[in-house]
PDB file of N, CA and C in Angstrom:
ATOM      1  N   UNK A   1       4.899  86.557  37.694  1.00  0.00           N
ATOM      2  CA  UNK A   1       4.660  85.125  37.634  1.00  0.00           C
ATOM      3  C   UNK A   1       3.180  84.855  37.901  1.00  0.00           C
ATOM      4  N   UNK A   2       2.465  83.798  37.298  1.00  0.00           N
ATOM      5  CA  UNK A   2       1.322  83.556  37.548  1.00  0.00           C
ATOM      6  C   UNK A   2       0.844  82.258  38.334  1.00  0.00           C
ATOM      7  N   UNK A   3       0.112  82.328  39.197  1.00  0.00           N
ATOM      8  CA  UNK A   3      -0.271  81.172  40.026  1.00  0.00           C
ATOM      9  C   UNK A   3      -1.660  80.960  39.484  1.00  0.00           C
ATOM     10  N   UNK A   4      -2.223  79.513  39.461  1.00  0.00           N
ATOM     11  CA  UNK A   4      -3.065  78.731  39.331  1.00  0.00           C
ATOM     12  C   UNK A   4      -4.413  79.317  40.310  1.00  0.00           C
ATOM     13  N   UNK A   5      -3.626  79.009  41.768  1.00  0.00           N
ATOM     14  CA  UNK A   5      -4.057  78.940  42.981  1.00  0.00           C
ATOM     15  C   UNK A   5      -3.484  79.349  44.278  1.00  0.00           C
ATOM     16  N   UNK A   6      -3.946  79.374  45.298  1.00  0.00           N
ATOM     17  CA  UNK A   6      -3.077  79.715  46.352  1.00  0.00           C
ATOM     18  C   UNK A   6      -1.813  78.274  46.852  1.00  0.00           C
ATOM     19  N   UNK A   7      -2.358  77.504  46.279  1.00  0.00           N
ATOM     20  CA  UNK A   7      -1.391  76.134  46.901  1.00  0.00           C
ATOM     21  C   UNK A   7      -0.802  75.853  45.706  1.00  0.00           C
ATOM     22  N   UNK A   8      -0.463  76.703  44.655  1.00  0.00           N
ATOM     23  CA  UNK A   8       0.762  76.510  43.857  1.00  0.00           C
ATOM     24  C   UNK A   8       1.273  77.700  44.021  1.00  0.00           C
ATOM     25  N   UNK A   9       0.784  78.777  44.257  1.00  0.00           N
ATOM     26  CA  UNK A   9       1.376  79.922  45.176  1.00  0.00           C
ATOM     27  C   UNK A   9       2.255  79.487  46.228  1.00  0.00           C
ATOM     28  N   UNK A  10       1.659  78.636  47.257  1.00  0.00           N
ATOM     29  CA  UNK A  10       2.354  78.425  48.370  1.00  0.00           C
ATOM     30  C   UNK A  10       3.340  77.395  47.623  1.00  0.00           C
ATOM     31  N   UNK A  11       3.744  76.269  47.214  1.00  0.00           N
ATOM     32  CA  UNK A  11       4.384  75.168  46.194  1.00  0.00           C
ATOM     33  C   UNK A  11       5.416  75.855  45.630  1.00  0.00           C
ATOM     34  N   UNK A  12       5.329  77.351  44.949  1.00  0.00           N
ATOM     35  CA  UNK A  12       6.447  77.970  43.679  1.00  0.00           C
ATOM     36  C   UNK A  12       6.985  78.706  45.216  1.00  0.00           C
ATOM     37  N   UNK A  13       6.934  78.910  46.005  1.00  0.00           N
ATOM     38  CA  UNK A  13       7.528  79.840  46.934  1.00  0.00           C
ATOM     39  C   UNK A  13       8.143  79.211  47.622  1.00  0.00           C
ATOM     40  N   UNK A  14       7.814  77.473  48.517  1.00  0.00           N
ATOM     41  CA  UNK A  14       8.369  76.779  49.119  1.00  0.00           C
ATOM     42  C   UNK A  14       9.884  76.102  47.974  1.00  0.00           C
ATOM     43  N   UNK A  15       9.683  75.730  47.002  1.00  0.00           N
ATOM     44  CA  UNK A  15      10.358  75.321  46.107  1.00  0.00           C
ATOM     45  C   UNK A  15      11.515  76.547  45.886  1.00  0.00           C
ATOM     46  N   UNK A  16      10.687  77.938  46.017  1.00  0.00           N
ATOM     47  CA  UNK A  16      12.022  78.779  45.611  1.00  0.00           C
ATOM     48  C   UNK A  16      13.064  78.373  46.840  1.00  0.00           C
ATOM     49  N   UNK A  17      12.483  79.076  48.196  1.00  0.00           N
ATOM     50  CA  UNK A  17      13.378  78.699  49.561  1.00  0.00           C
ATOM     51  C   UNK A  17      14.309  77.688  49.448  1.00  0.00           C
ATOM     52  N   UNK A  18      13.455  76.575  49.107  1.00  0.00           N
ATOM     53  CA  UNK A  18      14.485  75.045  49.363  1.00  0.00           C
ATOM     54  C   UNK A  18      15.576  75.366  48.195  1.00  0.00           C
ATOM     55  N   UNK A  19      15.324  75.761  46.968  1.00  0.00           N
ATOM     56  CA  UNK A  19      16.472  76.175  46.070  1.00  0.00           C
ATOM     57  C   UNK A  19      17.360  76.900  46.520  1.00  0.00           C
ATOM     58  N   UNK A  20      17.498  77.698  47.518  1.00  0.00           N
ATOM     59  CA  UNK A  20      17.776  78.694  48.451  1.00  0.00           C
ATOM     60  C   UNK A  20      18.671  78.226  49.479  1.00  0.00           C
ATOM     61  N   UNK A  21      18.441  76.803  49.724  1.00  0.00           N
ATOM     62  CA  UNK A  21      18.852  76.543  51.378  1.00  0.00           C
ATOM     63  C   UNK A  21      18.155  77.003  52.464  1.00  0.00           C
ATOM     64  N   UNK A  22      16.810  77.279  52.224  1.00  0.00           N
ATOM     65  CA  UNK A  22      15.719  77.147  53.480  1.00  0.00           C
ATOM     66  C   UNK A  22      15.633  76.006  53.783  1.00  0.00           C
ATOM     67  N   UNK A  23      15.050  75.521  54.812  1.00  0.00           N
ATOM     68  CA  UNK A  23      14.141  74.485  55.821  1.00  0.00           C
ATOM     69  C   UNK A  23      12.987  75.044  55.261  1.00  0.00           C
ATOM     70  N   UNK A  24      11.797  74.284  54.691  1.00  0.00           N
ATOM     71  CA  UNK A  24      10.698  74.594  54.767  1.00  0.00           C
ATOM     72  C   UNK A  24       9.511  73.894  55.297  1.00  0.00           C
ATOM     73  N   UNK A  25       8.304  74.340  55.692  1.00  0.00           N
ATOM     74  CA  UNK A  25       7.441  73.788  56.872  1.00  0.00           C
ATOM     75  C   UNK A  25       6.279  75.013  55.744  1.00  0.00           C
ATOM     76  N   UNK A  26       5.173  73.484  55.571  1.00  0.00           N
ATOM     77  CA  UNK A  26       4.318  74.319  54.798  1.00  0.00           C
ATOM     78  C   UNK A  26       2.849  73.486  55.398  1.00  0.00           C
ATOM     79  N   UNK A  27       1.588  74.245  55.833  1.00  0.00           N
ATOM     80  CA  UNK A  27       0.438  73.124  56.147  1.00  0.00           C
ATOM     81  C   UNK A  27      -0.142  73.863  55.005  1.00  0.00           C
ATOM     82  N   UNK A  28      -1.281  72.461  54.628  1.00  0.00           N
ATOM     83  CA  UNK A  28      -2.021  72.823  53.655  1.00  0.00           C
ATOM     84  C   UNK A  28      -3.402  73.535  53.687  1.00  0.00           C
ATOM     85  N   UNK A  29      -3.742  73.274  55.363  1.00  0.00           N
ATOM     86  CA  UNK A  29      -4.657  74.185  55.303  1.00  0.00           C
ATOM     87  C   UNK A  29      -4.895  74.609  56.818  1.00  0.00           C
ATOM     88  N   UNK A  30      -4.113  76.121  56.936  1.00  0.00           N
ATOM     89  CA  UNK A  30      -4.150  76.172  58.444  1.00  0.00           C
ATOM     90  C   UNK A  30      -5.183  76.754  59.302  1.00  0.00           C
ATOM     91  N   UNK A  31      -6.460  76.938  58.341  1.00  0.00           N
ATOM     92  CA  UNK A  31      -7.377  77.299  59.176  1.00  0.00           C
ATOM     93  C   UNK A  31      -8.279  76.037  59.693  1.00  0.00           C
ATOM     94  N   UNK A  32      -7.540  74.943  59.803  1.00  0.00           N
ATOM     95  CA  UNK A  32      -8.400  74.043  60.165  1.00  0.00           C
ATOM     96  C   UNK A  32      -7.445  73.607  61.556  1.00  0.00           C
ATOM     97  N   UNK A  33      -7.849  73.829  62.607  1.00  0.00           N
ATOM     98  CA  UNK A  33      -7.011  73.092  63.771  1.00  0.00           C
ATOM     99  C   UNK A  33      -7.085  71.802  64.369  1.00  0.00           C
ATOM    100  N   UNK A  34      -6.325  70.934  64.633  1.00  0.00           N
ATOM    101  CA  UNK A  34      -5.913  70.134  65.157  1.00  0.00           C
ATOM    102  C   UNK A  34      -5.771  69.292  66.587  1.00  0.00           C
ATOM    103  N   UNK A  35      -5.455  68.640  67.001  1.00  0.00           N
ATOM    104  CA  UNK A  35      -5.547  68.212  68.784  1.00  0.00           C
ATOM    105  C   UNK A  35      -4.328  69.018  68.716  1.00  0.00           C
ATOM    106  N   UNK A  36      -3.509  69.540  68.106  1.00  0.00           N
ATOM    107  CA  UNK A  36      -1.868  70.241  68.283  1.00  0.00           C
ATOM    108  C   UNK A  36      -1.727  71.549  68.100  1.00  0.00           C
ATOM    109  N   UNK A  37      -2.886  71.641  67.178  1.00  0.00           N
ATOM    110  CA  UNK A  37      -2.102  73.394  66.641  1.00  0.00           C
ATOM    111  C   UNK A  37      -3.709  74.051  66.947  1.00  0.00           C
ATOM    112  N   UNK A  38      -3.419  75.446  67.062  1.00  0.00           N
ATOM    113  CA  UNK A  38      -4.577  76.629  66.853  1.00  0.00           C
ATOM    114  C   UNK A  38      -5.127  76.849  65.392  1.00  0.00           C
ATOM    115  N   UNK A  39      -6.365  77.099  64.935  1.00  0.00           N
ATOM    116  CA  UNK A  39      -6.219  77.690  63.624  1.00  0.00           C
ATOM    117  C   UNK A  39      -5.484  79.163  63.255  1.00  0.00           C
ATOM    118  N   UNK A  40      -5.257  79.177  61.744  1.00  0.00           N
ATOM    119  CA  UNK A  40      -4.771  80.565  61.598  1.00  0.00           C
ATOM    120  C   UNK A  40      -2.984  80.424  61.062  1.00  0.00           C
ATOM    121  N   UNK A  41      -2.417  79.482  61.732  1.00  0.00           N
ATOM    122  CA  UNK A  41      -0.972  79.395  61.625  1.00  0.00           C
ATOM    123  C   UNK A  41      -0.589  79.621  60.087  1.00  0.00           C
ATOM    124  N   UNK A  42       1.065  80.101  59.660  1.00  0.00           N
ATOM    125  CA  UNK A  42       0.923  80.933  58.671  1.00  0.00           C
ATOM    126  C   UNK A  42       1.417  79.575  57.386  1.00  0.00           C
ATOM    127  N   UNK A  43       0.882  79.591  56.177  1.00  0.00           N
ATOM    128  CA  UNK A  43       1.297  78.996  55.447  1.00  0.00           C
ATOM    129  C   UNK A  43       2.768  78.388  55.241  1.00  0.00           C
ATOM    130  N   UNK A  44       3.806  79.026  55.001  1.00  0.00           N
ATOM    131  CA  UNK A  44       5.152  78.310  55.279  1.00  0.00           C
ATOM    132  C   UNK A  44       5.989  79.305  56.400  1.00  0.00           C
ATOM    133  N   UNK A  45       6.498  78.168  56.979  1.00  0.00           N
ATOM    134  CA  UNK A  45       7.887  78.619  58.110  1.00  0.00           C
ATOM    135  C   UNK A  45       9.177  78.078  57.313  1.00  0.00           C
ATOM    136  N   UNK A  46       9.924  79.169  57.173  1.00  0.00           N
ATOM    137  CA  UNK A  46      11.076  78.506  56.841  1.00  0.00           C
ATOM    138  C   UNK A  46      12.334  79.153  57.512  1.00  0.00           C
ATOM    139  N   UNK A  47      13.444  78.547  57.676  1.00  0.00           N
ATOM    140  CA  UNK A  47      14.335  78.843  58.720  1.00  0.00           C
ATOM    141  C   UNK A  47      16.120  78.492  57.862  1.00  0.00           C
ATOM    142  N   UNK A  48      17.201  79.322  58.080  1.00  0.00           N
ATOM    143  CA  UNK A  48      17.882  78.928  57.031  1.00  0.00           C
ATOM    144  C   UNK A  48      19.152  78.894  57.840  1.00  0.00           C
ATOM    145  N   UNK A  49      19.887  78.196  57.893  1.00  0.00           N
ATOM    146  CA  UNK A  49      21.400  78.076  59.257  1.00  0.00           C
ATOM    147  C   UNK A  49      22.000  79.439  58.555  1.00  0.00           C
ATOM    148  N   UNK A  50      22.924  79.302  57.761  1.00  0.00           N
ATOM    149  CA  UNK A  50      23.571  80.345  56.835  1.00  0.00           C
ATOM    150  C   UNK A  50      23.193  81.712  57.631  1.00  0.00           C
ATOM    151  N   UNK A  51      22.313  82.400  57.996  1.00  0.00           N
ATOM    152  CA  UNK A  51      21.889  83.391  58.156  1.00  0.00           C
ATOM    153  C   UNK A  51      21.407  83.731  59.405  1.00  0.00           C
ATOM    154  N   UNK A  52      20.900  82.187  60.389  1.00  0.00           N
ATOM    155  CA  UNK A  52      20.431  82.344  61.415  1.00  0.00           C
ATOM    156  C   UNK A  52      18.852  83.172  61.171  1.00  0.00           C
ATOM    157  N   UNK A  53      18.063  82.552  60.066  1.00  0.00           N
ATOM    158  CA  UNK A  53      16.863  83.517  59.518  1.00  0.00           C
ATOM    159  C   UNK A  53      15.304  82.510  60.058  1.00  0.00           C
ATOM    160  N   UNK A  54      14.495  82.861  60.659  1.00  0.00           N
ATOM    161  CA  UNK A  54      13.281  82.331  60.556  1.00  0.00           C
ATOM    162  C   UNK A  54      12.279  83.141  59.668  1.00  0.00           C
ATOM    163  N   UNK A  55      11.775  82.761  59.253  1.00  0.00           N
ATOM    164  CA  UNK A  55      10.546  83.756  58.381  1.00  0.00           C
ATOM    165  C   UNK A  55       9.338  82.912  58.344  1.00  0.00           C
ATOM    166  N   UNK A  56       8.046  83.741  58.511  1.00  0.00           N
ATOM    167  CA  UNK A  56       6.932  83.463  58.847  1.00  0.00           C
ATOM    168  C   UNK A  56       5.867  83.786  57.837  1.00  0.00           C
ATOM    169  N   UNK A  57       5.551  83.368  57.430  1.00  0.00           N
ATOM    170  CA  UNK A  57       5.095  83.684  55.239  1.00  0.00           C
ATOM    171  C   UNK A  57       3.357  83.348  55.391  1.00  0.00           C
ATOM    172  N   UNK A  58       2.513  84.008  55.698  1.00  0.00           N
ATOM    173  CA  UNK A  58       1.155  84.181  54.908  1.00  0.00           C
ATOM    174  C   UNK A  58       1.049  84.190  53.286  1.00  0.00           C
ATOM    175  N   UNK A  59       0.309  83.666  52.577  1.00  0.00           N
ATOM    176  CA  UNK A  59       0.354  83.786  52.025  1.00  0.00           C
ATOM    177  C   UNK A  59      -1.279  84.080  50.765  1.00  0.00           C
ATOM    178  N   UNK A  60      -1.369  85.025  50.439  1.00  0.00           N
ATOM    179  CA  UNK A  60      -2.803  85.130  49.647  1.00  0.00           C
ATOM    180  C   UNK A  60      -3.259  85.045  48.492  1.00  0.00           C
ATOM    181  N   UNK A  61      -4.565  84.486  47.986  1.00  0.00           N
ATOM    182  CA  UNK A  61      -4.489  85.746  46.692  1.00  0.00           C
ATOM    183  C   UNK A  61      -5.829  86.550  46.118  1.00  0.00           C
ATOM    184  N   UNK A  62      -5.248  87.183  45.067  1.00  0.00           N
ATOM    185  CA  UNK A  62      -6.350  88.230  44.542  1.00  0.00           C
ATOM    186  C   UNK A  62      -6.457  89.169  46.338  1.00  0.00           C
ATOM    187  N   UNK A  63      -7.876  89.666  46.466  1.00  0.00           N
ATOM    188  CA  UNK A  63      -7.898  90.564  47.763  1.00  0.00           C
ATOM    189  C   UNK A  63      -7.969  89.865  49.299  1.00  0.00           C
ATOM    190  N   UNK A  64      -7.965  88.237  48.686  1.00  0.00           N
ATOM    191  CA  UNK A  64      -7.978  88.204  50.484  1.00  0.00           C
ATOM    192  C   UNK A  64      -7.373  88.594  51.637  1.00  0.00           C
ATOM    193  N   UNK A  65      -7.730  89.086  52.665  1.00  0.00           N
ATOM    194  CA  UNK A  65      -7.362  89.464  54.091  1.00  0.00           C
ATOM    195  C   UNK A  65      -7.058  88.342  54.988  1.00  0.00           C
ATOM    196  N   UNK A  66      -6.157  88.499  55.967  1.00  0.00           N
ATOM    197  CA  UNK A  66      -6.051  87.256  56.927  1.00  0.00           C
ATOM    198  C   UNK A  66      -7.014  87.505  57.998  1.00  0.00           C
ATOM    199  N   UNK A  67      -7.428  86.493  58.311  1.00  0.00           N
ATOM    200  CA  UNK A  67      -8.670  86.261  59.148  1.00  0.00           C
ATOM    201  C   UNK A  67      -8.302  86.653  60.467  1.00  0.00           C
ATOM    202  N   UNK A  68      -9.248  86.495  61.328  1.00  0.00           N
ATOM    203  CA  UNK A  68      -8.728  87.008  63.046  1.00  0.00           C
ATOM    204  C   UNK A  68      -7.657  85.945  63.528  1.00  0.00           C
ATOM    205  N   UNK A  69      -7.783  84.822  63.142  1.00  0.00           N
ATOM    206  CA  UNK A  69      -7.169  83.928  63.989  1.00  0.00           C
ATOM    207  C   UNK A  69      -5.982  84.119  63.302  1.00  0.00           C
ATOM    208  N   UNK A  70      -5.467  84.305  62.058  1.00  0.00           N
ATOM    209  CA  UNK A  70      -4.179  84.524  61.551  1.00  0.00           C
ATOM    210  C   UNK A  70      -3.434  85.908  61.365  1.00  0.00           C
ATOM    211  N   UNK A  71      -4.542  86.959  62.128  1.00  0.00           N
ATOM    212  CA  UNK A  71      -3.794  88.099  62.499  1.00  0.00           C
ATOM    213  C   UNK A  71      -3.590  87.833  63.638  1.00  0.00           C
ATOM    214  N   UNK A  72      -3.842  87.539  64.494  1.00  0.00           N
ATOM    215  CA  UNK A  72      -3.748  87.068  65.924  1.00  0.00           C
ATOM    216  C   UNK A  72      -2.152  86.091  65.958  1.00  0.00           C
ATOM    217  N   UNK A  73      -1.924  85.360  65.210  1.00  0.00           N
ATOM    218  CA  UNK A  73      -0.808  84.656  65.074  1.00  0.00           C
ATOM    219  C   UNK A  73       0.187  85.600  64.392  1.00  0.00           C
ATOM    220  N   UNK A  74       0.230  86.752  63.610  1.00  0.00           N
ATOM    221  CA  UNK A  74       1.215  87.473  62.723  1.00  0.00           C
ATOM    222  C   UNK A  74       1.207  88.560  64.437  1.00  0.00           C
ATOM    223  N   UNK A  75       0.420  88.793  64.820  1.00  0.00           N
ATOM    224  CA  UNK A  75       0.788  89.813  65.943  1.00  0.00           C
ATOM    225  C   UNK A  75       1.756  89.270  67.088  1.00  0.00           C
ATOM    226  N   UNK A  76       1.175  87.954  67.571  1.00  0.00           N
ATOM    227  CA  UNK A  76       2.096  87.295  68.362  1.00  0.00           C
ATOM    228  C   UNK A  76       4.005  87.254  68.175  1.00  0.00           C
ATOM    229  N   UNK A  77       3.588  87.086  66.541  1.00  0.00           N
ATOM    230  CA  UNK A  77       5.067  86.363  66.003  1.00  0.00           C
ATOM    231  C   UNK A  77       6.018  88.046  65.845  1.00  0.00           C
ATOM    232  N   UNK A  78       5.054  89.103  65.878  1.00  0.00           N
ATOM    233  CA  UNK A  78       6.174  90.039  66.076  1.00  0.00           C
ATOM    234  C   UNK A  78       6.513  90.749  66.743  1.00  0.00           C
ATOM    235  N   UNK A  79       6.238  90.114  68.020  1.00  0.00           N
ATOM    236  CA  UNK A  79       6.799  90.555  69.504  1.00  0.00           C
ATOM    237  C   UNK A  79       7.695  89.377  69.628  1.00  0.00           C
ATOM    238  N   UNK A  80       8.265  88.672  68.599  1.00  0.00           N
ATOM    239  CA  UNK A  80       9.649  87.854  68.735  1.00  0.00           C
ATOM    240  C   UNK A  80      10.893  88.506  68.196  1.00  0.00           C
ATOM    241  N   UNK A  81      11.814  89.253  68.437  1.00  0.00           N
ATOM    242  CA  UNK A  81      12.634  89.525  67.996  1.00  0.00           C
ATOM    243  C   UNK A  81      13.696  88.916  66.922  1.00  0.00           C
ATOM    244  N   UNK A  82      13.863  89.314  65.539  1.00  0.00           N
ATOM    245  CA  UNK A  82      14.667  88.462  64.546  1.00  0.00           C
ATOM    246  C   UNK A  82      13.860  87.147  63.664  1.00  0.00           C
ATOM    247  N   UNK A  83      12.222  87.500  64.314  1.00  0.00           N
ATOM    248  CA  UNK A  83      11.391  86.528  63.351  1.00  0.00           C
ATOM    249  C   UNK A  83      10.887  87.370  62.486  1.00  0.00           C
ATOM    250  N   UNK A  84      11.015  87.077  61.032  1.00  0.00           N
ATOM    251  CA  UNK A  84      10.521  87.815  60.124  1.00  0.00           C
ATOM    252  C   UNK A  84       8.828  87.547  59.772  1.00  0.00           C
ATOM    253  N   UNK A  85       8.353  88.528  59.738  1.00  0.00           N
ATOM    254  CA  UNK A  85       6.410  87.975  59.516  1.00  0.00           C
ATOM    255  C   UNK A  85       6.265  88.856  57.954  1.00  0.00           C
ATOM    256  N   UNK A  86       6.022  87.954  57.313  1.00  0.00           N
ATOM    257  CA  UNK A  86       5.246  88.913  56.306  1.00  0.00           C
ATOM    258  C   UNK A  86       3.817  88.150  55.839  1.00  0.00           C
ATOM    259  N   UNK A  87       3.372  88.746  54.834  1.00  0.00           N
ATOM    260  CA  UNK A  87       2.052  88.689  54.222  1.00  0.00           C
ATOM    261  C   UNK A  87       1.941  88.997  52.848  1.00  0.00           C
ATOM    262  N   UNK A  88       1.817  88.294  52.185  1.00  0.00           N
ATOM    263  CA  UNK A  88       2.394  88.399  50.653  1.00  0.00           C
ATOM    264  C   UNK A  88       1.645  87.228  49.416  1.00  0.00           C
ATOM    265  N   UNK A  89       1.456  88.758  48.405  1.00  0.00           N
ATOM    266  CA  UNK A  89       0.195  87.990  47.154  1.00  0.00           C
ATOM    267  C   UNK A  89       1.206  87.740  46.475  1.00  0.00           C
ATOM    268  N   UNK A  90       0.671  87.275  45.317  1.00  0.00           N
ATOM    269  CA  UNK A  90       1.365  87.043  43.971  1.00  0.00           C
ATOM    270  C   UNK A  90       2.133  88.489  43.172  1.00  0.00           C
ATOM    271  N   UNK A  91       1.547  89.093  42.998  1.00  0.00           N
ATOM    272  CA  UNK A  91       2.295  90.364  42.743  1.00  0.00           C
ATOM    273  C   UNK A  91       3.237  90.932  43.689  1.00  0.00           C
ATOM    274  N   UNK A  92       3.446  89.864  44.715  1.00  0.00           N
ATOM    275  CA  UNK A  92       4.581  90.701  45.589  1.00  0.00           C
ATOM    276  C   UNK A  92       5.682  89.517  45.058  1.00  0.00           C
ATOM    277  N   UNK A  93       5.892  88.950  44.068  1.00  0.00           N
ATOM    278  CA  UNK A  93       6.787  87.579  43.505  1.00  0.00           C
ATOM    279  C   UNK A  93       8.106  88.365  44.065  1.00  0.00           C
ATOM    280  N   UNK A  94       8.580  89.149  43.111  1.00  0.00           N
ATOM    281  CA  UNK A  94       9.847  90.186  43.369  1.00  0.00           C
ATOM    282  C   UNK A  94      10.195  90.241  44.626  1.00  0.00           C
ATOM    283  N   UNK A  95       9.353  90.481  45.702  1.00  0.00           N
ATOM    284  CA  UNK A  95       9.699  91.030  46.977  1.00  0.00           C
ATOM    285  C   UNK A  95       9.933  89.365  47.528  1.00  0.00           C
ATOM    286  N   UNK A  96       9.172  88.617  47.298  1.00  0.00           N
ATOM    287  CA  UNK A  96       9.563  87.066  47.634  1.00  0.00           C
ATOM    288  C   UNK A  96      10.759  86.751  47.361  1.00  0.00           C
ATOM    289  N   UNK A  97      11.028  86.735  46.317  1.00  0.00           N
ATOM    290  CA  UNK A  97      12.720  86.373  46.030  1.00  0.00           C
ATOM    291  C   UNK A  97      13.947  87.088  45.998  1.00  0.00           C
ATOM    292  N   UNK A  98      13.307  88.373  46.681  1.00  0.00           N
ATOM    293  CA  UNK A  98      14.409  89.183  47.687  1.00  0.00           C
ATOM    294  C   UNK A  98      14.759  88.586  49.033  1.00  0.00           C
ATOM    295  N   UNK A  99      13.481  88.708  49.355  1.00  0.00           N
ATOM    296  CA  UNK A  99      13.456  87.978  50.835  1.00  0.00           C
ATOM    297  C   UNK A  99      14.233  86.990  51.163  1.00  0.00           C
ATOM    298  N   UNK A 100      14.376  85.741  50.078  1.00  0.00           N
ATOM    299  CA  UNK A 100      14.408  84.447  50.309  1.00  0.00           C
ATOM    300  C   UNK A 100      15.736  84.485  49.462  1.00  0.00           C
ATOM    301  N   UNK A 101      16.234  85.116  49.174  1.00  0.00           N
ATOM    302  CA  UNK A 101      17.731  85.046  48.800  1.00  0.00           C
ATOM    303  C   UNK A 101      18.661  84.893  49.579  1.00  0.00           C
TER     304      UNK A 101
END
Protein backbone atom coordinates (compact mmCIF):
# COMPACT_ATOMS: atom_id res chain seq x y z
CA UNK A 1 0.00 0.00 0.00
CA UNK A 2 1.20 3.43 -0.60
CA UNK A 3 1.11 6.45 1.69
CA UNK A 4 1.21 10.08 0.66
CA UNK A 5 2.73 10.92 4.03
CA UNK A 6 3.22 9.96 7.46
CA UNK A 7 -0.34 11.38 8.58
CA UNK A 8 -2.14 9.37 5.98
CA UNK A 9 0.06 6.61 7.14
CA UNK A 10 -1.07 7.26 10.56
CA UNK A 11 -5.15 8.00 9.06
CA UNK A 12 -5.09 4.36 6.78
CA UNK A 13 -3.93 2.54 10.04
CA UNK A 14 -6.24 4.31 12.56
CA UNK A 15 -9.19 3.72 10.10
CA UNK A 16 -8.03 0.06 9.67
CA UNK A 17 -8.29 -0.51 13.81
CA UNK A 18 -11.64 1.32 14.09
CA UNK A 19 -12.84 -1.14 11.16
CA UNK A 20 -11.55 -3.65 13.56
CA UNK A 21 -13.24 -2.63 16.78
CA UNK A 22 -10.26 -0.71 18.20
CA UNK A 23 -10.58 2.48 20.39
CA UNK A 24 -8.32 4.71 18.69
CA UNK A 25 -6.23 7.73 20.19
CA UNK A 26 -4.09 9.35 17.53
CA UNK A 27 -1.98 13.01 18.20
CA UNK A 28 -0.95 14.74 15.32
CA UNK A 29 2.13 15.73 16.33
CA UNK A 30 3.75 14.22 19.35
CA UNK A 31 6.91 15.72 19.37
CA UNK A 32 5.53 18.84 20.39
CA UNK A 33 4.58 18.84 24.25
CA UNK A 34 2.02 20.30 26.03
CA UNK A 35 1.10 21.72 29.80
CA UNK A 36 -0.13 17.67 29.86
CA UNK A 37 1.93 15.45 27.97
CA UNK A 38 5.93 14.88 27.47
CA UNK A 39 7.21 15.00 23.92
CA UNK A 40 7.83 11.77 22.00
CA UNK A 41 4.39 9.97 22.84
CA UNK A 42 3.60 7.31 20.19
CA UNK A 43 1.39 8.17 17.25
CA UNK A 44 -1.79 5.96 17.87
CA UNK A 45 -2.94 4.07 21.14
CA UNK A 46 -5.47 1.83 20.51
CA UNK A 47 -7.14 -0.53 22.94
CA UNK A 48 -9.85 -3.19 21.96
CA UNK A 49 -12.47 -4.85 24.87
CA UNK A 50 -12.84 -8.18 22.75
CA UNK A 51 -9.31 -9.07 23.50
CA UNK A 52 -8.42 -7.05 26.49
CA UNK A 53 -5.49 -5.55 23.86
CA UNK A 54 -3.64 -2.13 24.29
CA UNK A 55 -1.16 -1.42 21.53
CA UNK A 56 1.23 1.34 21.32
CA UNK A 57 1.98 2.16 17.42
CA UNK A 58 5.00 4.52 16.31
CA UNK A 59 4.74 5.13 13.37
CA UNK A 60 7.42 6.17 10.34
CA UNK A 61 8.46 6.66 7.08
CA UNK A 62 11.08 6.01 4.44
CA UNK A 63 14.38 5.68 7.13
CA UNK A 64 13.30 7.65 9.95
CA UNK A 65 14.42 6.61 13.51
CA UNK A 66 12.51 7.51 16.70
CA UNK A 67 14.04 10.22 18.44
CA UNK A 68 15.33 10.05 22.19
CA UNK A 69 12.28 11.24 23.64
CA UNK A 70 10.17 8.53 21.78
CA UNK A 71 12.57 5.79 22.52
CA UNK A 72 12.46 6.78 25.95
CA UNK A 73 8.58 6.38 25.86
CA UNK A 74 8.71 2.77 23.74
CA UNK A 75 11.23 1.66 26.64
CA UNK A 76 9.03 2.75 29.44
CA UNK A 77 5.88 1.15 27.76
CA UNK A 78 7.69 -2.24 27.77
CA UNK A 79 8.25 -2.76 31.21
CA UNK A 80 4.25 -2.88 31.20
CA UNK A 81 3.21 -6.21 30.92
CA UNK A 82 0.42 -7.14 28.01
CA UNK A 83 1.12 -3.58 26.36
CA UNK A 84 2.01 -4.16 22.94
CA UNK A 85 4.86 -1.46 21.55
CA UNK A 86 5.72 -1.59 18.11
CA UNK A 87 7.39 0.63 15.48
CA UNK A 88 6.28 0.30 12.08
CA UNK A 89 6.87 1.84 8.26
CA UNK A 90 4.80 1.44 5.44
CA UNK A 91 6.24 -1.68 4.17
CA UNK A 92 5.42 -3.27 7.36
CA UNK A 93 1.33 -2.75 5.97
CA UNK A 94 1.00 -6.75 6.23
CA UNK A 95 2.37 -6.96 9.67
CA UNK A 96 -0.18 -3.98 10.58
CA UNK A 97 -3.15 -5.81 9.66
CA UNK A 98 -2.05 -8.86 11.40
CA UNK A 99 -1.64 -7.08 14.39
CA UNK A 100 -4.86 -5.26 14.31
CA UNK A 101 -7.02 -8.13 13.42
Amino acid sequence: MEFRNERHFQTATADYGIIHDWLVYGHPDSRKANFLSTPGFFDLVLMREIDARIVLMELKMGKRKPNEDQQLWARVARLNPGVEVYLKYPTDWESITWILK
